[in-house]
Protein backbone atom coordinates (compact mmCIF):
# COMPACT_ATOMS: atom_id res chain seq x y z
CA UNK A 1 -16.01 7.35 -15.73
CA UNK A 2 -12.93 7.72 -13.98
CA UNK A 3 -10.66 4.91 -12.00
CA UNK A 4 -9.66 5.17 -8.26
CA UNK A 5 -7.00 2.97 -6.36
CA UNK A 6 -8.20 2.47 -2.85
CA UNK A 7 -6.24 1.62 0.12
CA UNK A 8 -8.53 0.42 2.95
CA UNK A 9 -7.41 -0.83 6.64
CA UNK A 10 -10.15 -3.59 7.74
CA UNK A 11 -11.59 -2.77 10.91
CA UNK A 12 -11.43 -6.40 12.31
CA UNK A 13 -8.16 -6.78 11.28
CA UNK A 14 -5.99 -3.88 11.95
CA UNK A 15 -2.97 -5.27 10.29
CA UNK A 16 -4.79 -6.38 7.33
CA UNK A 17 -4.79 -3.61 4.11
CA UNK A 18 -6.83 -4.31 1.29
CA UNK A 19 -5.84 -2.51 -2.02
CA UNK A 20 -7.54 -2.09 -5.54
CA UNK A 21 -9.50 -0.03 -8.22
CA UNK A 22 -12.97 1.02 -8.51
CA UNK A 23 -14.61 2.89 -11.75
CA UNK A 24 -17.10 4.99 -10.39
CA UNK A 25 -18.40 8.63 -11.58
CA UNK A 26 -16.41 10.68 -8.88
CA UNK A 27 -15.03 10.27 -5.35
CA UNK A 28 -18.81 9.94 -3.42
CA UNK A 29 -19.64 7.21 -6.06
CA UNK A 30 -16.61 5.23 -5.27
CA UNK A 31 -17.09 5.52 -1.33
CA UNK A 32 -20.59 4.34 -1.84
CA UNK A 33 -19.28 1.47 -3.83
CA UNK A 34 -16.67 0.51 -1.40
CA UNK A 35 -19.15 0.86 1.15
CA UNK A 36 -21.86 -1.45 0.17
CA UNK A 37 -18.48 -4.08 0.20
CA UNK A 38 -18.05 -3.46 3.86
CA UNK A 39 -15.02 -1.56 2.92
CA UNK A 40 -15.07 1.78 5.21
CA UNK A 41 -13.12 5.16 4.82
CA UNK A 42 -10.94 3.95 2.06
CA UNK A 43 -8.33 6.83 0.70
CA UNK A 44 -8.88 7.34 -2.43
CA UNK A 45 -6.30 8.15 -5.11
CA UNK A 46 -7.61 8.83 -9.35
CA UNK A 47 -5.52 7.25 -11.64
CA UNK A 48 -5.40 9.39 -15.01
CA UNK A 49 -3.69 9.58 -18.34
CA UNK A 50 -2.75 5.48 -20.16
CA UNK A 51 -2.87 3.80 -16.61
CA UNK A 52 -6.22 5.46 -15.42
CA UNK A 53 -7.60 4.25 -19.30
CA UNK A 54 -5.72 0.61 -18.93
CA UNK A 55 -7.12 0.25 -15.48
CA UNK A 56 -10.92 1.12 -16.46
CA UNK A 57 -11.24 -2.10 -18.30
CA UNK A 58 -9.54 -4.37 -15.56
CA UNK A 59 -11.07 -2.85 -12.26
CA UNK A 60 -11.93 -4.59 -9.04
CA UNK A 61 -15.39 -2.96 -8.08
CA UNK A 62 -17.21 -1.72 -11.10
């Protein structure tokens, strides 16, 4: 399982910007994640090495 950070602009709310970390499989898993949260084409950064493996335990969408 890997660990993304999102960044995702909120279509009501154009100057609102949500930020976090989902654990998903790979990069269509995550979208579908975010996606099911109302959260639409977020940009989508994988964290690796000790943060990526820190961040798997403590992430937002799981």
């Amino acid at each position: 399982m890997s660990v993304y950070e999102y960044t995702v602009v909120i279509k009501d709310r154009e100057d609102h910007v949500e930020t976090g970390t989902v654990k998903a499989s790979d990069k269509v898993d995550a979208e579908a994640k975010l996606n099911r949260l109302d959260l639409y084409d977020p940009k989508l950064k994988e964290l690796k090495g000790l943060s990526g493996f820190i961040k798997q335990f403590t992430a937002d969408v799981k």
